[in-house]
PDB file of N, CA and C in Angstrom:
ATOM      1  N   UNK A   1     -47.222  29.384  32.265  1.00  0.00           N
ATOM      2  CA  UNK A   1     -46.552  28.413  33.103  1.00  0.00           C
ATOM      3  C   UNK A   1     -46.321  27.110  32.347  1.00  0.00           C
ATOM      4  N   UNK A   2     -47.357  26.364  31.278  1.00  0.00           N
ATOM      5  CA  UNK A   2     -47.037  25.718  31.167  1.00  0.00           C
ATOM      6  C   UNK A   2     -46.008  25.656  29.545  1.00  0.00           C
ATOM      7  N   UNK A   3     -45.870  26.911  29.201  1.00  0.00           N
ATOM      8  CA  UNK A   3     -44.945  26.640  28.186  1.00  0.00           C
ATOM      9  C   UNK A   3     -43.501  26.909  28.925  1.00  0.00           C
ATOM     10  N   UNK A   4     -43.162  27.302  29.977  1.00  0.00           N
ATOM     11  CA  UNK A   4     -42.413  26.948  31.383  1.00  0.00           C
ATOM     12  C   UNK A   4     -41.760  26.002  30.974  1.00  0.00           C
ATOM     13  N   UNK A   5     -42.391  25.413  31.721  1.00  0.00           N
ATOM     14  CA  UNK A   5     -42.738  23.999  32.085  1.00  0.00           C
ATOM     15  C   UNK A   5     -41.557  22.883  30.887  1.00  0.00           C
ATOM     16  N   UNK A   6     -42.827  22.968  29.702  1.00  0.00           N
ATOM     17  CA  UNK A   6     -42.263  22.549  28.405  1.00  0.00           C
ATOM     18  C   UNK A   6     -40.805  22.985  28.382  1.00  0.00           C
ATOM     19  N   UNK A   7     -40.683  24.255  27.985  1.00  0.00           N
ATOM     20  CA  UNK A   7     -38.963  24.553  27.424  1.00  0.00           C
ATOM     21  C   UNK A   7     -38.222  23.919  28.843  1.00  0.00           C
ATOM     22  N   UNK A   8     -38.127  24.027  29.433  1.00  0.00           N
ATOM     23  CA  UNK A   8     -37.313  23.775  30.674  1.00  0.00           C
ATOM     24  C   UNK A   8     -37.088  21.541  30.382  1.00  0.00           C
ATOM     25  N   UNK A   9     -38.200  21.157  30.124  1.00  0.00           N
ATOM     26  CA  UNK A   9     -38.353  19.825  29.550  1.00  0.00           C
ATOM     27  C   UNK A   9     -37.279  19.385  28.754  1.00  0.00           C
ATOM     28  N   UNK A  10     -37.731  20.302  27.678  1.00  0.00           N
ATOM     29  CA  UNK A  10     -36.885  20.266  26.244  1.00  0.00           C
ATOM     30  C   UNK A  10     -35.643  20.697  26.687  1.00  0.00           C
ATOM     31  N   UNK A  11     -35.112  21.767  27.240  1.00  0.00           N
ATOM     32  CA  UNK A  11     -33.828  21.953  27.520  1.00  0.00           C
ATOM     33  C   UNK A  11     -33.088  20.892  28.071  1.00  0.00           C
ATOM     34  N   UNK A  12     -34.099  20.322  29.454  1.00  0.00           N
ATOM     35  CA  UNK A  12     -33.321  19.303  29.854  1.00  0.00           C
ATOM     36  C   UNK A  12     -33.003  17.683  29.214  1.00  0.00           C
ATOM     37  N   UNK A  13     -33.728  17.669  28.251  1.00  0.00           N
ATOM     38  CA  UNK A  13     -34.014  16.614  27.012  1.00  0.00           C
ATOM     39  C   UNK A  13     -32.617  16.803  26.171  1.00  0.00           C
ATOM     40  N   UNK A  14     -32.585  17.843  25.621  1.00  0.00           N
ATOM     41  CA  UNK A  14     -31.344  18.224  24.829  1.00  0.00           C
ATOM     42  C   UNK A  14     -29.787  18.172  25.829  1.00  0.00           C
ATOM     43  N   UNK A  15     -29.914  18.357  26.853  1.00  0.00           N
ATOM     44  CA  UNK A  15     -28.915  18.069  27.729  1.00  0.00           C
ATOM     45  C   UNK A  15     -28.435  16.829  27.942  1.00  0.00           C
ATOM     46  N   UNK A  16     -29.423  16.181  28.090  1.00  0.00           N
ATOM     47  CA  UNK A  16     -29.046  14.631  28.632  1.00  0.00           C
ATOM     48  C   UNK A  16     -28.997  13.664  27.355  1.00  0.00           C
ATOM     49  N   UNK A  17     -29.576  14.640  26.145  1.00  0.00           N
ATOM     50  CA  UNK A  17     -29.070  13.754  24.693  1.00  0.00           C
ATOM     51  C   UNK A  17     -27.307  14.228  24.687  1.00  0.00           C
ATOM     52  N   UNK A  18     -27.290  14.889  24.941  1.00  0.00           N
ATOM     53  CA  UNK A  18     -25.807  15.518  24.544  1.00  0.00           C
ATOM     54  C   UNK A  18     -25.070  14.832  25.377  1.00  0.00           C
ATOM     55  N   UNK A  19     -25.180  14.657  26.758  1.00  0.00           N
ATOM     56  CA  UNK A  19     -24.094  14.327  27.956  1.00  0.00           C
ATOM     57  C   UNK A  19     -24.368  12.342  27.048  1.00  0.00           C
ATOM     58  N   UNK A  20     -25.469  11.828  26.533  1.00  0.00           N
ATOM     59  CA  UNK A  20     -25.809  10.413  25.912  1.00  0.00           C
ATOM     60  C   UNK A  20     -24.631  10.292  24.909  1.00  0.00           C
ATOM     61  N   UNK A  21     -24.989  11.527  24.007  1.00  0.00           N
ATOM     62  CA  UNK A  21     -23.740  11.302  22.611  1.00  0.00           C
ATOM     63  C   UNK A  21     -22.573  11.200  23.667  1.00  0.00           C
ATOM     64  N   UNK A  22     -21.695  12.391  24.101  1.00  0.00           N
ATOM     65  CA  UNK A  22     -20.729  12.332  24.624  1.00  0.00           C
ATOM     66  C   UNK A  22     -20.451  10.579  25.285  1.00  0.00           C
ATOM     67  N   UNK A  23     -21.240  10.546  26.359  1.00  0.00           N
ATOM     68  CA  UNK A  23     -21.005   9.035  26.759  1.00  0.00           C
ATOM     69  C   UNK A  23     -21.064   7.852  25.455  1.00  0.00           C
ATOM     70  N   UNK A  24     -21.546   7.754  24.975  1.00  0.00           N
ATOM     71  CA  UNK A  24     -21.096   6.597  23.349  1.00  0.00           C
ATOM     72  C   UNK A  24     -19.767   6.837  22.823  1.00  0.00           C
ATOM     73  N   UNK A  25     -20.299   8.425  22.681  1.00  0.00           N
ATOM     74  CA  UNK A  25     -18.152   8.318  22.027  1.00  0.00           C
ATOM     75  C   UNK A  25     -17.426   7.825  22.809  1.00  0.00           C
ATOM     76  N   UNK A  26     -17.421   7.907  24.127  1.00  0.00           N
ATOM     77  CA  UNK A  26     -16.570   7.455  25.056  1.00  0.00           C
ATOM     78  C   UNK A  26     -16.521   6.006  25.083  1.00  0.00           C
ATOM     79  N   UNK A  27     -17.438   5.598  24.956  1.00  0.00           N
ATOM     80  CA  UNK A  27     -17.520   4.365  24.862  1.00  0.00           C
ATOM     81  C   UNK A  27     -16.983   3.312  24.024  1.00  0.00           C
ATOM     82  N   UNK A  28     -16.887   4.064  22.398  1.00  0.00           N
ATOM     83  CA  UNK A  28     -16.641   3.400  21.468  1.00  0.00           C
ATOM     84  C   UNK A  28     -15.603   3.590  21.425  1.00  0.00           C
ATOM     85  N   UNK A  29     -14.855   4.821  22.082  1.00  0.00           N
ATOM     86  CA  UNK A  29     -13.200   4.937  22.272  1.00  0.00           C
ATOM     87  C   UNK A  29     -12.547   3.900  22.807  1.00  0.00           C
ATOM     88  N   UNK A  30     -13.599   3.604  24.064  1.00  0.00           N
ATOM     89  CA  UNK A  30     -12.727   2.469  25.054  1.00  0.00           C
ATOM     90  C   UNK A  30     -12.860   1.485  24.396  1.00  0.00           C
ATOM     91  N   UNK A  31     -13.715   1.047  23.336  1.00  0.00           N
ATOM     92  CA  UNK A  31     -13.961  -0.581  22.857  1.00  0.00           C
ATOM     93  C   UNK A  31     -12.806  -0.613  21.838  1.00  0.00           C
ATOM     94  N   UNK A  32     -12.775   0.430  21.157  1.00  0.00           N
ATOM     95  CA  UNK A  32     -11.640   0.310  19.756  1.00  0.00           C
ATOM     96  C   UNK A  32     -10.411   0.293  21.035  1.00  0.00           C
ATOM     97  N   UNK A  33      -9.973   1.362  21.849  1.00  0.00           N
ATOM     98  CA  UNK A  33      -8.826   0.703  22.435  1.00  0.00           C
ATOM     99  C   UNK A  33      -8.886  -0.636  23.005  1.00  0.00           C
ATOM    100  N   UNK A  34      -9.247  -1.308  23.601  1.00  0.00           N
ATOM    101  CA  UNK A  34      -9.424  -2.677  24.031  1.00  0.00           C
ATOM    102  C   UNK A  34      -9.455  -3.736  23.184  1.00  0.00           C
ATOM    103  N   UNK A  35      -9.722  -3.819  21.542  1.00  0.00           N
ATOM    104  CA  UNK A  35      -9.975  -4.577  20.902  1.00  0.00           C
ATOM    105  C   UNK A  35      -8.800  -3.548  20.094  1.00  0.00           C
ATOM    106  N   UNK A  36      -8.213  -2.808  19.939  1.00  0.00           N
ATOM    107  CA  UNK A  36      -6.350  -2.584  19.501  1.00  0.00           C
ATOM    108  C   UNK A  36      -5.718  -3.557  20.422  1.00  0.00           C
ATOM    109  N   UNK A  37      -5.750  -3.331  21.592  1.00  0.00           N
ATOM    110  CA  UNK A  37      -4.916  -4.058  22.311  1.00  0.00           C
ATOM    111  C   UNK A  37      -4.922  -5.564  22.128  1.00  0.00           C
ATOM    112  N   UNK A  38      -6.188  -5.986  22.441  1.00  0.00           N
ATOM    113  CA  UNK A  38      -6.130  -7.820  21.746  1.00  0.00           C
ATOM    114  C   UNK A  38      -5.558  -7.744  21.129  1.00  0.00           C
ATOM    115  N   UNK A  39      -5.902  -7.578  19.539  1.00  0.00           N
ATOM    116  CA  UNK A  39      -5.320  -7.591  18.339  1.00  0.00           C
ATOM    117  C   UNK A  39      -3.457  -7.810  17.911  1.00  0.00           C
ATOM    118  N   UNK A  40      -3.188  -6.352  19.216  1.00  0.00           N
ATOM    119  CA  UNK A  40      -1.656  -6.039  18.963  1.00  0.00           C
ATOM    120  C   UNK A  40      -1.390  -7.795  20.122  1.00  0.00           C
ATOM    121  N   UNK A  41      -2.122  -7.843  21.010  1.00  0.00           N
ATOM    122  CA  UNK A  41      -1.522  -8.916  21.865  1.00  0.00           C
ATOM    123  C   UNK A  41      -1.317 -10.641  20.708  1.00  0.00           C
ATOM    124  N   UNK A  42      -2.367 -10.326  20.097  1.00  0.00           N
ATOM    125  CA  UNK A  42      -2.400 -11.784  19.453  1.00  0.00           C
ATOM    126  C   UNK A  42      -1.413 -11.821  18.251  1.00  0.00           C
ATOM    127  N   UNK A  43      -1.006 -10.754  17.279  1.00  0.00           N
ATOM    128  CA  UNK A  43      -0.333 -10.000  16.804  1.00  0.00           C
ATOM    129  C   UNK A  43       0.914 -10.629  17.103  1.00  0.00           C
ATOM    130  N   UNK A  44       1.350 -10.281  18.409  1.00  0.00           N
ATOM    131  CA  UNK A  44       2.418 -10.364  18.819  1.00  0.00           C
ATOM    132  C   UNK A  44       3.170 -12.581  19.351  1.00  0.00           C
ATOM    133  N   UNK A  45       1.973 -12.381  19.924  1.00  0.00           N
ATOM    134  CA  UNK A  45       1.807 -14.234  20.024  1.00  0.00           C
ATOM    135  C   UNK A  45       2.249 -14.843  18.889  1.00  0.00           C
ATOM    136  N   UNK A  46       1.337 -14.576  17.636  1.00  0.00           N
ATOM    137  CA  UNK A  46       1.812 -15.154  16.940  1.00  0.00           C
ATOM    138  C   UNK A  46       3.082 -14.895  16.228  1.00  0.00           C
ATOM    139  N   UNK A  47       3.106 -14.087  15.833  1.00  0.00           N
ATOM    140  CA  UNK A  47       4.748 -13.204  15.231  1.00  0.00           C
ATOM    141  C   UNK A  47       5.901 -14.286  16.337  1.00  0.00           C
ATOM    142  N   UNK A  48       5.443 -14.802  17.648  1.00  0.00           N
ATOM    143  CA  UNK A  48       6.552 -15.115  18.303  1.00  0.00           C
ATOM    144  C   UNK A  48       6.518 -16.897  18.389  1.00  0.00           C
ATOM    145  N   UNK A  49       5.479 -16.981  17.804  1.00  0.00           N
ATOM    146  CA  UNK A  49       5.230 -18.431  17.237  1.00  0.00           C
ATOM    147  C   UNK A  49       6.040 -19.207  16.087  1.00  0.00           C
ATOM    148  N   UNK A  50       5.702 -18.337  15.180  1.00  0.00           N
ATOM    149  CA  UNK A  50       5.810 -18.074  14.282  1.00  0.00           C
ATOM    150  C   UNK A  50       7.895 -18.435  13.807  1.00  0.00           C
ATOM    151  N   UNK A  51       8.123 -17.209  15.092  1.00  0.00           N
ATOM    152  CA  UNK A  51       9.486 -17.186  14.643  1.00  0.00           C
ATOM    153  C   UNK A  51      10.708 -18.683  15.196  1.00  0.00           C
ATOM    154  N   UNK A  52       9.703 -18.822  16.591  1.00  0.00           N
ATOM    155  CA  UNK A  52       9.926 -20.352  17.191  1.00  0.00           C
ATOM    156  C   UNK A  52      10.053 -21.415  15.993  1.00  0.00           C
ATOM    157  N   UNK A  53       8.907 -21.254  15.142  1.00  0.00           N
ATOM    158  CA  UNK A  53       9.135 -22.737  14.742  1.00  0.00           C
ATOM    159  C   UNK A  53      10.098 -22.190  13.114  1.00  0.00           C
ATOM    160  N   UNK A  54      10.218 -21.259  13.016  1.00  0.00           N
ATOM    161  CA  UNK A  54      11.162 -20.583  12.002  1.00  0.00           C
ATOM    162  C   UNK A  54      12.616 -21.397  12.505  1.00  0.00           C
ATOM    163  N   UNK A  55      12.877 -21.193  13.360  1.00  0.00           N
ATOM    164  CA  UNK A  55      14.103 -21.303  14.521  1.00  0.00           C
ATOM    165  C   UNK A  55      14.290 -22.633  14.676  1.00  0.00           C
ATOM    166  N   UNK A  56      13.401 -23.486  14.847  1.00  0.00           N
ATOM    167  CA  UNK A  56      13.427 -24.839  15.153  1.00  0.00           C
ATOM    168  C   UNK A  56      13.207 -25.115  14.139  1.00  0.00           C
ATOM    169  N   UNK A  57      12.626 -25.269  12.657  1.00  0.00           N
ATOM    170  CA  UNK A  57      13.431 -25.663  11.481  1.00  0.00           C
ATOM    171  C   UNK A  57      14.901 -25.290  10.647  1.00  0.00           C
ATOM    172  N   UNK A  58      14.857 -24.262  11.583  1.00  0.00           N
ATOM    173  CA  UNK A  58      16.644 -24.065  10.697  1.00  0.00           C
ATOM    174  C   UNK A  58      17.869 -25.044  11.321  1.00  0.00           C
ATOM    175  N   UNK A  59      17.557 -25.109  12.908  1.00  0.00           N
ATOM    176  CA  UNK A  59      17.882 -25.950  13.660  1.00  0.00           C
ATOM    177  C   UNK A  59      18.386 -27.296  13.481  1.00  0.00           C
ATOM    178  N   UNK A  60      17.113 -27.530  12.551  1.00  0.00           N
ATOM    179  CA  UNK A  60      16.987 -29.419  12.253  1.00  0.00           C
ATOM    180  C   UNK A  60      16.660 -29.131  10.704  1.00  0.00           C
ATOM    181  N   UNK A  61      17.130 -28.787  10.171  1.00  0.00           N
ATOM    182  CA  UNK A  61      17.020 -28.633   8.706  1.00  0.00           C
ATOM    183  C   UNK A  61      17.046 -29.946   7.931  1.00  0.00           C
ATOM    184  N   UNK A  62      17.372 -31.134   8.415  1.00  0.00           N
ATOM    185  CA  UNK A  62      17.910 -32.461   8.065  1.00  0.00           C
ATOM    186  C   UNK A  62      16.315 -32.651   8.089  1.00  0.00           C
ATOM    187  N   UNK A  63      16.337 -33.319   9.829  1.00  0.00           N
ATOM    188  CA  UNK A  63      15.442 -33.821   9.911  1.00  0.00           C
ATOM    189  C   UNK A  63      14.105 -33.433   8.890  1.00  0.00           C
ATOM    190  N   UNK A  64      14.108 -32.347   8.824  1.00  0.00           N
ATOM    191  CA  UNK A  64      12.408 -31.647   8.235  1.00  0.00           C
ATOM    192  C   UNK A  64      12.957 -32.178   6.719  1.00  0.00           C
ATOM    193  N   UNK A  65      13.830 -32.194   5.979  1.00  0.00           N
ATOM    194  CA  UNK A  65      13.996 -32.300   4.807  1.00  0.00           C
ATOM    195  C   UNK A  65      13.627 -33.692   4.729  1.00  0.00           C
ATOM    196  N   UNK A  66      14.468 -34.235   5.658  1.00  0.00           N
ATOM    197  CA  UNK A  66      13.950 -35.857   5.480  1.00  0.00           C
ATOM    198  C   UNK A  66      12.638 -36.156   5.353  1.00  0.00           C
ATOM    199  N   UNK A  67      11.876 -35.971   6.048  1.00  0.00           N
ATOM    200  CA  UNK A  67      11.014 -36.095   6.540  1.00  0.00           C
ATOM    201  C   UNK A  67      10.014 -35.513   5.666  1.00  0.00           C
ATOM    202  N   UNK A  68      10.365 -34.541   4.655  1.00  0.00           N
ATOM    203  CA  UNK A  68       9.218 -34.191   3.705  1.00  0.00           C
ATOM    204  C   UNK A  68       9.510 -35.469   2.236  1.00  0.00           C
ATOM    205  N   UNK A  69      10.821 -35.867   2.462  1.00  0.00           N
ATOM    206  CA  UNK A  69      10.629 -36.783   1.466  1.00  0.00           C
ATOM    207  C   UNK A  69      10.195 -38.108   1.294  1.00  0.00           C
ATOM    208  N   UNK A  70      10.554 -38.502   3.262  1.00  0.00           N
ATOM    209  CA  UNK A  70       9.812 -39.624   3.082  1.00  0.00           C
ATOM    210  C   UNK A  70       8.206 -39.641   2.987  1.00  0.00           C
ATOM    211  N   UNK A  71       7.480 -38.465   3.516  1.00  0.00           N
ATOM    212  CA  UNK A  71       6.035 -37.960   3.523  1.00  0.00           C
ATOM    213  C   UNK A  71       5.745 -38.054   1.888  1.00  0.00           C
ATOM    214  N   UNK A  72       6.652 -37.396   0.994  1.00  0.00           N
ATOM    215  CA  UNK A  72       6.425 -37.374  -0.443  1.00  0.00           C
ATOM    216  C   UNK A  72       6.456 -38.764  -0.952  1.00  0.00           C
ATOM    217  N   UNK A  73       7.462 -39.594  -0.839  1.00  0.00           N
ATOM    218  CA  UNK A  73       7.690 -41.239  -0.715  1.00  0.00           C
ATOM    219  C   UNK A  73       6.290 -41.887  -1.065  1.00  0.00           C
ATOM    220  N   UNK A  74       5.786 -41.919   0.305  1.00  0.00           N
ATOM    221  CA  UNK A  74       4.474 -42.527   1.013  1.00  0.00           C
ATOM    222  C   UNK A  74       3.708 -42.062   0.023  1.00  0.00           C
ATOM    223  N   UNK A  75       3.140 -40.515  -0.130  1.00  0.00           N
ATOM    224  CA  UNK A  75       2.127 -40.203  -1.246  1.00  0.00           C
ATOM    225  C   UNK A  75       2.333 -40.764  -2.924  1.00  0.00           C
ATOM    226  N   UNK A  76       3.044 -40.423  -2.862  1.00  0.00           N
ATOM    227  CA  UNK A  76       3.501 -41.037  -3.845  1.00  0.00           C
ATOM    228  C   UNK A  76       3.729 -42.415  -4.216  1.00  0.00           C
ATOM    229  N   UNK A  77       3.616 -43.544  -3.076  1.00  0.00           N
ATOM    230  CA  UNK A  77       3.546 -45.253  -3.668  1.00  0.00           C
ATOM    231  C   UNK A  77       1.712 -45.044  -3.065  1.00  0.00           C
ATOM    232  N   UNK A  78       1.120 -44.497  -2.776  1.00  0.00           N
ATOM    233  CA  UNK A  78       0.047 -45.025  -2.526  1.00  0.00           C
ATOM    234  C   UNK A  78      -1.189 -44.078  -3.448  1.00  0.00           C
ATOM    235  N   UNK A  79      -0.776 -43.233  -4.187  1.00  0.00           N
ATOM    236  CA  UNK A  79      -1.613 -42.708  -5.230  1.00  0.00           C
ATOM    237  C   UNK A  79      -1.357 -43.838  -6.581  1.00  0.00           C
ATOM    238  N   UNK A  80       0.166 -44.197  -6.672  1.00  0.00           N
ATOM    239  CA  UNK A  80       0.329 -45.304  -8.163  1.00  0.00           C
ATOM    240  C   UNK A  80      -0.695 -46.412  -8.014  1.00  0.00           C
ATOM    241  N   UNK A  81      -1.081 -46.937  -6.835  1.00  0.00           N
ATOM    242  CA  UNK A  81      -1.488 -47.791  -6.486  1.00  0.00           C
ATOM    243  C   UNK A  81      -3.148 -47.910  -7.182  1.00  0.00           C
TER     244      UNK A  81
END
């Protein structure tokens, strides 16, 4: 009876390790999808950031040009200095 007992233990030991693995894989499935998805979401944010201010310097192409020379200007009288 009591080596019964035992295997019936162990069987059910080995069962509920197995249904354990199974549940982790599952688990780590859902985390890698969920953390794809951020990724592709932020991914995408920026790519659309990105192309905004792409867009808004071609836009004003003056202005930004100017504007890096007078920035260069400035560095430039206050390093001679």
């Amino acid at each position: 009876m009591t080596t019964d007992t035992i295997t019936s233990t162990r069987n059910s030991l080995i069962k509920d390790t197995d249904h354990l693995k199974q549940d982790a894989g599952q688990l780590v499935e859902d985390v890698k999808k969920h953390a794809s998805a951020h990724v592709d979401a932020v991914k995408d944010s920026v790519n659309n950031t990105f192309e905004s201010a792409r867009n808004y310097v071609k836009e004003r192409s003056f202005h930004f040009t100017a504007a890096a020379l007078l920035i260069g200007f400035l560095i430039g009288t206050f390093r001679r200095k």
